[in-house]
PDB file of N, CA and C in Angstrom:
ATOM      1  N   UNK A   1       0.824  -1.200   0.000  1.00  0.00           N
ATOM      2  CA  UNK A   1       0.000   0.000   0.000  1.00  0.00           C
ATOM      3  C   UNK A   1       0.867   1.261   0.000  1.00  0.00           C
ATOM      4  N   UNK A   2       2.064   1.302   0.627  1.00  0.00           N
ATOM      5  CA  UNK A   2       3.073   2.155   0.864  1.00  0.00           C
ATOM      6  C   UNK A   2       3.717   2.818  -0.656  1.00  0.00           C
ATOM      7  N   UNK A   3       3.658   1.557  -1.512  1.00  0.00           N
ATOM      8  CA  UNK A   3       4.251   1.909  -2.743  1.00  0.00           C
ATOM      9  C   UNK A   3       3.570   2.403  -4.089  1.00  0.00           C
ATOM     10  N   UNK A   4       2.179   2.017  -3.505  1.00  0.00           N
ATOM     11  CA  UNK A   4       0.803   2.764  -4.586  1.00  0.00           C
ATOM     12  C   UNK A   4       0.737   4.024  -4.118  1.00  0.00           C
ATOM     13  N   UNK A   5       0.897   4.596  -3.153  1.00  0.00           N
ATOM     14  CA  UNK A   5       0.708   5.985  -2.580  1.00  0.00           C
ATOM     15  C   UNK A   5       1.893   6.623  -3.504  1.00  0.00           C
ATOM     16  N   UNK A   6       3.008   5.932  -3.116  1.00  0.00           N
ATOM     17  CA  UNK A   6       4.381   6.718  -3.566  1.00  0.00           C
ATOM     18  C   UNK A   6       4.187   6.851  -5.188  1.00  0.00           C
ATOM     19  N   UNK A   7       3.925   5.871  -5.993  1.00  0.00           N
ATOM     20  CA  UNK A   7       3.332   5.853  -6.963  1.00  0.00           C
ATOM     21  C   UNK A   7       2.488   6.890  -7.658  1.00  0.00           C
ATOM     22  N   UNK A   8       1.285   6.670  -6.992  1.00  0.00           N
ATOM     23  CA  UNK A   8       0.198   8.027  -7.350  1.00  0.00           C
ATOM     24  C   UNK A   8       0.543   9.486  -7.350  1.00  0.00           C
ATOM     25  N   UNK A   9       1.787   9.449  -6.042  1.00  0.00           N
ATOM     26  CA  UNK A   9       2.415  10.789  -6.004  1.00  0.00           C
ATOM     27  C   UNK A   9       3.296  11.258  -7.074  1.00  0.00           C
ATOM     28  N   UNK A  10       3.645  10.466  -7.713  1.00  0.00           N
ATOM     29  CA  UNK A  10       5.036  10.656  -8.352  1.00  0.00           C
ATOM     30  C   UNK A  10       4.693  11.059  -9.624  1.00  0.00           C
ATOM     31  N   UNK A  11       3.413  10.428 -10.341  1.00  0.00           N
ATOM     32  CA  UNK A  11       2.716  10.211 -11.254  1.00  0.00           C
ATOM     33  C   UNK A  11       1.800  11.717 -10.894  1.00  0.00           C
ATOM     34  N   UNK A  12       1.351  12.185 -10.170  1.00  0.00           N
ATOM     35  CA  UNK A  12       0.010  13.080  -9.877  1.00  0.00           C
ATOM     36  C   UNK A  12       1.611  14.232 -10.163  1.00  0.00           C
ATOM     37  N   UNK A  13       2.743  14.279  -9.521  1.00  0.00           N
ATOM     38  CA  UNK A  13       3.620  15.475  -9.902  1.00  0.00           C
ATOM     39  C   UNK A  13       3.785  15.350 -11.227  1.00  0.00           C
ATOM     40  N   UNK A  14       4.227  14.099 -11.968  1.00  0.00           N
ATOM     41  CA  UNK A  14       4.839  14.089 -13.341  1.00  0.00           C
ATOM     42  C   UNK A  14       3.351  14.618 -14.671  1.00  0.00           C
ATOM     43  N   UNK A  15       2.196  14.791 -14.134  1.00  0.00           N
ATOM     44  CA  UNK A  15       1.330  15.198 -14.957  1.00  0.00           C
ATOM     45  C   UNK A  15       0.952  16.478 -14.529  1.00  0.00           C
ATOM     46  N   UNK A  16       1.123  16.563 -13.426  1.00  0.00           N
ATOM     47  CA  UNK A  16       1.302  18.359 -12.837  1.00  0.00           C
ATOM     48  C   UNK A  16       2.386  19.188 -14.275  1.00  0.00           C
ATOM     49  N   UNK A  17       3.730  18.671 -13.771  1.00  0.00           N
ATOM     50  CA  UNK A  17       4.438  19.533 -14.484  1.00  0.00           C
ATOM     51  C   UNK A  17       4.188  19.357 -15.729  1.00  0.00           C
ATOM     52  N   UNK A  18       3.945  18.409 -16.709  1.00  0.00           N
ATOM     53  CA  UNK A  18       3.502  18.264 -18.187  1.00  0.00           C
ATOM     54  C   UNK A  18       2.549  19.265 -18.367  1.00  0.00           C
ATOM     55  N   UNK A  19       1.421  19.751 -17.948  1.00  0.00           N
ATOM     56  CA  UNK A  19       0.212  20.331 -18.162  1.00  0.00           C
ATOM     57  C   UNK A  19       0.932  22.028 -17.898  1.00  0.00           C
ATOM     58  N   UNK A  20       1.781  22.324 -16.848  1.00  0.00           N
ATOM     59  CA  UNK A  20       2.249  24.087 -16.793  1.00  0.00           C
ATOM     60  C   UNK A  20       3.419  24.248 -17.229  1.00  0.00           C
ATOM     61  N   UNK A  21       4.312  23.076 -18.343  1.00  0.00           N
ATOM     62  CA  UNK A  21       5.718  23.499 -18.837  1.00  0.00           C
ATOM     63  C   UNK A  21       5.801  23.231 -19.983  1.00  0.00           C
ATOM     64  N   UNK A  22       6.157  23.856 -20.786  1.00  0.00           N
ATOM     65  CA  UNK A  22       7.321  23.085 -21.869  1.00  0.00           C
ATOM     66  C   UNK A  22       8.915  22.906 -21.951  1.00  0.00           C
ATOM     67  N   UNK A  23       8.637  21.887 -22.118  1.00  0.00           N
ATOM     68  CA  UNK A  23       9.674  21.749 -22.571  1.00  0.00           C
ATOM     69  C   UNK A  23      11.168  21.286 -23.927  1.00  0.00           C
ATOM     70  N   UNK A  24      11.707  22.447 -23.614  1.00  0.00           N
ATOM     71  CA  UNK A  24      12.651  22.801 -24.660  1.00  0.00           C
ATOM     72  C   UNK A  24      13.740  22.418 -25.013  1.00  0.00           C
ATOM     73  N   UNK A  25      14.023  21.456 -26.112  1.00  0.00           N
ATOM     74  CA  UNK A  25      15.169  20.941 -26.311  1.00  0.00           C
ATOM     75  C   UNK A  25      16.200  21.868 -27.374  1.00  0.00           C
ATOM     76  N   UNK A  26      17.300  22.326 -26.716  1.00  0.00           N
ATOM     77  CA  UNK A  26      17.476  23.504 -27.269  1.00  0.00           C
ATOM     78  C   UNK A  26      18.555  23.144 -28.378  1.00  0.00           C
ATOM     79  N   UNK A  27      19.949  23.682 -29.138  1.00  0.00           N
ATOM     80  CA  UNK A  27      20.707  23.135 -29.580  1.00  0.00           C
ATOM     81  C   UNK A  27      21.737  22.554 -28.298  1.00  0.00           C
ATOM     82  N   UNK A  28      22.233  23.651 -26.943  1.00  0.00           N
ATOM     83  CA  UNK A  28      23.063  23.101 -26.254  1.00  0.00           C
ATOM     84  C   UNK A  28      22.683  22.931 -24.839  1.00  0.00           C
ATOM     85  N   UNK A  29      21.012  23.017 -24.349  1.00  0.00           N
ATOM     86  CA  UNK A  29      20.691  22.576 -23.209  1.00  0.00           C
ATOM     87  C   UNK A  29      19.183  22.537 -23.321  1.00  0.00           C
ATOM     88  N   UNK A  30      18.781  21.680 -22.121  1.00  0.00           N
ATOM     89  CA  UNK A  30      17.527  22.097 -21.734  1.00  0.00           C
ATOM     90  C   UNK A  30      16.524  23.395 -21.113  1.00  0.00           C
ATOM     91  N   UNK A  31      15.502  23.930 -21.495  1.00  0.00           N
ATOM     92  CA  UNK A  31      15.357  25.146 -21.024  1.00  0.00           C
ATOM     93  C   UNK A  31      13.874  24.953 -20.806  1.00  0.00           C
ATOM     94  N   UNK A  32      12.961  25.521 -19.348  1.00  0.00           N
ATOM     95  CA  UNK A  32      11.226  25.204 -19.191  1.00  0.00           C
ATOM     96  C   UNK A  32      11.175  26.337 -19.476  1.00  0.00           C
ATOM     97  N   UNK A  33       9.834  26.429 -19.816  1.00  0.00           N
ATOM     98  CA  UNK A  33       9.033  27.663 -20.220  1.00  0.00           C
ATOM     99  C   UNK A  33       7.504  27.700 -19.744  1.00  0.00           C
ATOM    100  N   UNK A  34       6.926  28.493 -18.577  1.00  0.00           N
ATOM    101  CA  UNK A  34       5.481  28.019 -18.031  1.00  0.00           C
ATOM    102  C   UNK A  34       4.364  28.269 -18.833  1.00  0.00           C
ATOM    103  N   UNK A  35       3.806  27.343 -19.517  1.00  0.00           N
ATOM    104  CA  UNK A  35       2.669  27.393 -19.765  1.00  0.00           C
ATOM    105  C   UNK A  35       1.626  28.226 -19.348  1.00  0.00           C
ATOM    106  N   UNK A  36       0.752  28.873 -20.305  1.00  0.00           N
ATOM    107  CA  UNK A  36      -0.052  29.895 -20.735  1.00  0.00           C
ATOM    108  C   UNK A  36      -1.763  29.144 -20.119  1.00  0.00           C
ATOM    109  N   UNK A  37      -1.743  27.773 -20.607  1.00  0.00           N
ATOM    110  CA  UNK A  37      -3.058  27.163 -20.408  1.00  0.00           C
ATOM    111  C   UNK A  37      -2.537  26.236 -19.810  1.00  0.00           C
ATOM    112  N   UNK A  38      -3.551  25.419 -18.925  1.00  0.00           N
ATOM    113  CA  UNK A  38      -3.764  23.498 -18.613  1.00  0.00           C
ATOM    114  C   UNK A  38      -3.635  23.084 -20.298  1.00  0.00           C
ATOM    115  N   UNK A  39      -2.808  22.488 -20.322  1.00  0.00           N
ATOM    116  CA  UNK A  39      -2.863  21.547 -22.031  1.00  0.00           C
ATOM    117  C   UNK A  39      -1.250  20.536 -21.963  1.00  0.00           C
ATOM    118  N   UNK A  40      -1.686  19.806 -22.815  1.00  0.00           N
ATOM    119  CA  UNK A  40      -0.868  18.692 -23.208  1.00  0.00           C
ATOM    120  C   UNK A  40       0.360  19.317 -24.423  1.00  0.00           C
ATOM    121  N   UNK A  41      -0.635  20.052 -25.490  1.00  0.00           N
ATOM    122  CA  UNK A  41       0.029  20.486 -26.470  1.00  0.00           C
ATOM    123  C   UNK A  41       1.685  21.001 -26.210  1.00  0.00           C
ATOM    124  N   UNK A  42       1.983  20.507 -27.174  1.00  0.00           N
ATOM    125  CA  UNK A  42       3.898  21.240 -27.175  1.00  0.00           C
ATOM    126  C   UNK A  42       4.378  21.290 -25.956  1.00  0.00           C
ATOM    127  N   UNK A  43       4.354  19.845 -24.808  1.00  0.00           N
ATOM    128  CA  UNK A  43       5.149  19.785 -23.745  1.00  0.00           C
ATOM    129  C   UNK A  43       6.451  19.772 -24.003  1.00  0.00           C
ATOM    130  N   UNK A  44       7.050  19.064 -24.678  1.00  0.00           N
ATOM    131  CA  UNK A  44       7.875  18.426 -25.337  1.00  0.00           C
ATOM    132  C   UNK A  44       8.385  18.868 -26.710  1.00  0.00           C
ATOM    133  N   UNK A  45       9.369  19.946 -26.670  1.00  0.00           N
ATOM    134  CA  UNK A  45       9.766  20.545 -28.078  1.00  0.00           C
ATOM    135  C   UNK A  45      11.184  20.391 -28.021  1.00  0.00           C
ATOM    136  N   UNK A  46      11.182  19.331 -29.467  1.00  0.00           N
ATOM    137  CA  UNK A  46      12.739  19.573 -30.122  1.00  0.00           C
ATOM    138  C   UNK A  46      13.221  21.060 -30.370  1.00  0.00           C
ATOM    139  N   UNK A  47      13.645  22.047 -30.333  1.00  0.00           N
ATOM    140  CA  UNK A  47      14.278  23.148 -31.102  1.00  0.00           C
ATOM    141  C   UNK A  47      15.787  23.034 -31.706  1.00  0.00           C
ATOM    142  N   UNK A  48      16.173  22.017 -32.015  1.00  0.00           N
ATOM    143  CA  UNK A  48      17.608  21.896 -32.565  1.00  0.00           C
ATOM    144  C   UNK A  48      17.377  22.191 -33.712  1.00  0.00           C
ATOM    145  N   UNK A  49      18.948  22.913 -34.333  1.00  0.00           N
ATOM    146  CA  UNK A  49      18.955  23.088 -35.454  1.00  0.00           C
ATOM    147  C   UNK A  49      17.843  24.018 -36.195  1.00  0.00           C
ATOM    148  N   UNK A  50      17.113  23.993 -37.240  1.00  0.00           N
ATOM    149  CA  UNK A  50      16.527  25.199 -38.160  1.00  0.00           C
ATOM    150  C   UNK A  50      14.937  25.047 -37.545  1.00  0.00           C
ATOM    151  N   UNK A  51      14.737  23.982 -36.610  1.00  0.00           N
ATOM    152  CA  UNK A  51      13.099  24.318 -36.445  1.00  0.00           C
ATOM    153  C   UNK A  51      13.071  25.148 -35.573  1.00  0.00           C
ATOM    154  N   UNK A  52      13.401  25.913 -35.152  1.00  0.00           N
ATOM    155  CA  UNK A  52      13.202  27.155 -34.533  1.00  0.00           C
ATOM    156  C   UNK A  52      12.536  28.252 -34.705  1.00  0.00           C
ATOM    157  N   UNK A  53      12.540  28.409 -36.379  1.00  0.00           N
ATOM    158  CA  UNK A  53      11.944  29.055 -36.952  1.00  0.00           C
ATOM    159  C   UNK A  53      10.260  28.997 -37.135  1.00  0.00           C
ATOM    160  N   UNK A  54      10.439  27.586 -37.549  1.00  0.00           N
ATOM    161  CA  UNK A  54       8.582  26.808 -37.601  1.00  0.00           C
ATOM    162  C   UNK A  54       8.073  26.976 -35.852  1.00  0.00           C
ATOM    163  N   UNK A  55       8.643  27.165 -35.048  1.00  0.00           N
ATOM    164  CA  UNK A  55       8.269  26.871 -33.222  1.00  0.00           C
ATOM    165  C   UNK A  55       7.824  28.548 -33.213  1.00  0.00           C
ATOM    166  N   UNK A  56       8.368  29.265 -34.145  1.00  0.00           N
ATOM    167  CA  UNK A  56       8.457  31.147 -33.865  1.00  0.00           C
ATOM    168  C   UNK A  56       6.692  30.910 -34.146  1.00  0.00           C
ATOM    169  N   UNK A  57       6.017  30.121 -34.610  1.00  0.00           N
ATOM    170  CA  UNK A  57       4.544  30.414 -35.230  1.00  0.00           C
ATOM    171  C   UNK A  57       3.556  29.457 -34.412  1.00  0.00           C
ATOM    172  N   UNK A  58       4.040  28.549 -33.551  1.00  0.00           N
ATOM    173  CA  UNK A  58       3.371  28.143 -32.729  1.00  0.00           C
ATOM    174  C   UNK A  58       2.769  29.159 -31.457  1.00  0.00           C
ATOM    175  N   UNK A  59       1.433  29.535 -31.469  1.00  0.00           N
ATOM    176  CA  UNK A  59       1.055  29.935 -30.752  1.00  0.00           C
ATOM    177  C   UNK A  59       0.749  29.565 -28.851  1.00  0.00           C
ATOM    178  N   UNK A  60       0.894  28.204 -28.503  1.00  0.00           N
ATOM    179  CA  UNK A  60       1.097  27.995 -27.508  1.00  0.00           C
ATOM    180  C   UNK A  60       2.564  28.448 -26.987  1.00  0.00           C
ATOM    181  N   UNK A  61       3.702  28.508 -27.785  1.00  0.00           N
ATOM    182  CA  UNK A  61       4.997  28.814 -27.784  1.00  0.00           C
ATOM    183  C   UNK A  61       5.219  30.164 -27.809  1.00  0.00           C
ATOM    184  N   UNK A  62       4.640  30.914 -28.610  1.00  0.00           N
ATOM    185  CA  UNK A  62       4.497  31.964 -28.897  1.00  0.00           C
ATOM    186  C   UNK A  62       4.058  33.143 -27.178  1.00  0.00           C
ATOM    187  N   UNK A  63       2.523  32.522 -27.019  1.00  0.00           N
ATOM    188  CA  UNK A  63       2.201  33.228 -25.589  1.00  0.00           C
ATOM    189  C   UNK A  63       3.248  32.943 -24.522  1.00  0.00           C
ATOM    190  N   UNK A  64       4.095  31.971 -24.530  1.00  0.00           N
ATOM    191  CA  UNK A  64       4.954  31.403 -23.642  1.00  0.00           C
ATOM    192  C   UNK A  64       5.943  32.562 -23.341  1.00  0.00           C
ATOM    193  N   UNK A  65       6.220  32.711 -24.778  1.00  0.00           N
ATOM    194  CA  UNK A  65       7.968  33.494 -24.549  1.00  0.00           C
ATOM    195  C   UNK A  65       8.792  33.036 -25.117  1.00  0.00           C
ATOM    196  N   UNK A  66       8.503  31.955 -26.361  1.00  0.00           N
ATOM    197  CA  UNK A  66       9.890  31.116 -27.046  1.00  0.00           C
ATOM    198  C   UNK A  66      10.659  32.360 -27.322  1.00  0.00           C
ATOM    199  N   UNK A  67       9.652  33.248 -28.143  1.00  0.00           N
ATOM    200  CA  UNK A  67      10.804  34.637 -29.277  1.00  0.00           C
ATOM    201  C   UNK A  67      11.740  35.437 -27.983  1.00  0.00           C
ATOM    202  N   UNK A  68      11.707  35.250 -26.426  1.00  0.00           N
ATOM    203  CA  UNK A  68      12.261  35.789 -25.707  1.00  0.00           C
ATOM    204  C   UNK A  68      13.481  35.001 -24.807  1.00  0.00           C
ATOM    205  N   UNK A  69      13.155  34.048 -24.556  1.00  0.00           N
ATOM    206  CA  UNK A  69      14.202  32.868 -24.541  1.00  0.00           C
ATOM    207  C   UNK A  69      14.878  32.634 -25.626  1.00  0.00           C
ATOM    208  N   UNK A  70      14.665  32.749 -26.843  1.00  0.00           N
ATOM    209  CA  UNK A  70      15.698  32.783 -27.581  1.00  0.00           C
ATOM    210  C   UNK A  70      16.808  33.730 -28.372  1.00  0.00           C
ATOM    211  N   UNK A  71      16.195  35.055 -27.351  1.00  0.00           N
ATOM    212  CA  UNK A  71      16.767  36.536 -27.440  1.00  0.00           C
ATOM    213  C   UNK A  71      18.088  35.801 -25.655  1.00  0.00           C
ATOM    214  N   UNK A  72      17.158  35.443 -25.116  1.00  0.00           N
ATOM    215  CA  UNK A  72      17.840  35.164 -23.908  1.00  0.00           C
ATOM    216  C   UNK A  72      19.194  34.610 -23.804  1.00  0.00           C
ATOM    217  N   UNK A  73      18.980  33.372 -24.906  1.00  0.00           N
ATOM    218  CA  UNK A  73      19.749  32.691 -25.052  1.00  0.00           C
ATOM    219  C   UNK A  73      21.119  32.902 -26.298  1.00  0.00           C
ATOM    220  N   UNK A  74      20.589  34.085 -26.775  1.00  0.00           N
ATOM    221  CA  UNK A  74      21.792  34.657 -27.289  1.00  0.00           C
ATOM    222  C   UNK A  74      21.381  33.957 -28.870  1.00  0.00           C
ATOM    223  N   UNK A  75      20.420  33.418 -29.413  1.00  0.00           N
ATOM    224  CA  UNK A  75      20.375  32.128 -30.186  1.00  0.00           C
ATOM    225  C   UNK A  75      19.239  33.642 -31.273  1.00  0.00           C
ATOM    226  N   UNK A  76      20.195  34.416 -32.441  1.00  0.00           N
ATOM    227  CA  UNK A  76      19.463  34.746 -33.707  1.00  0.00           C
ATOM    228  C   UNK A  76      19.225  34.501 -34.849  1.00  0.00           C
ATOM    229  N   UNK A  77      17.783  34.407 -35.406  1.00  0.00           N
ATOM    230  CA  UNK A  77      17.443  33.753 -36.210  1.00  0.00           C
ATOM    231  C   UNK A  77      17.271  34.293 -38.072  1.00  0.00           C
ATOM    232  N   UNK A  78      18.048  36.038 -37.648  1.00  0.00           N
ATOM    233  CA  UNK A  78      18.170  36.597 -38.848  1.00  0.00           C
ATOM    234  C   UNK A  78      19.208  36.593 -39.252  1.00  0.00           C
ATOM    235  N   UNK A  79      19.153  36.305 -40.744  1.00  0.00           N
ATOM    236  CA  UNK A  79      20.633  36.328 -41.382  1.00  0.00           C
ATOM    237  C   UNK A  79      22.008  37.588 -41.484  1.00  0.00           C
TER     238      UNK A  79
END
């Protein structure tokens, strides 16, 4: 019984944070960003390499702050 509790807990945090983060796989680290709504959508974003550009038009990303984290991060996307 000890280990269904620990269980449920671990599981009730790991869908906590999925639903208020994304997360950002960047070219040279990981970076969260808090979520705008409760949603599933774009927990989980590759940004390596040139999709960075296609992520600039995602609107869940967008209300987030991607275009500012990636001012943050020193990371520009004009030629």
């Amino acid at each position: 019984m000890k280990y269904a509790i620990i269980i449920v807990l671990v599981l009730g945090a790991l869908t906590f944070a999925m639903m208020n983060y994304h997360f950002i796989l960047l070219d040279d680290s990981l970076k969260v960003l808090k979520k705008t709504e409760w949603t599933l959508d774009s927990t989980f974003v590759d940004a390596r390499g040139t999709k960075k550009i296609k992520l600039l038009l995602n609107p869940a990303l967008a209300k987030a702050g991607f275009r500012d984290l990636l001012k943050k991060e020193g990371i520009s996307l004009e030629k």
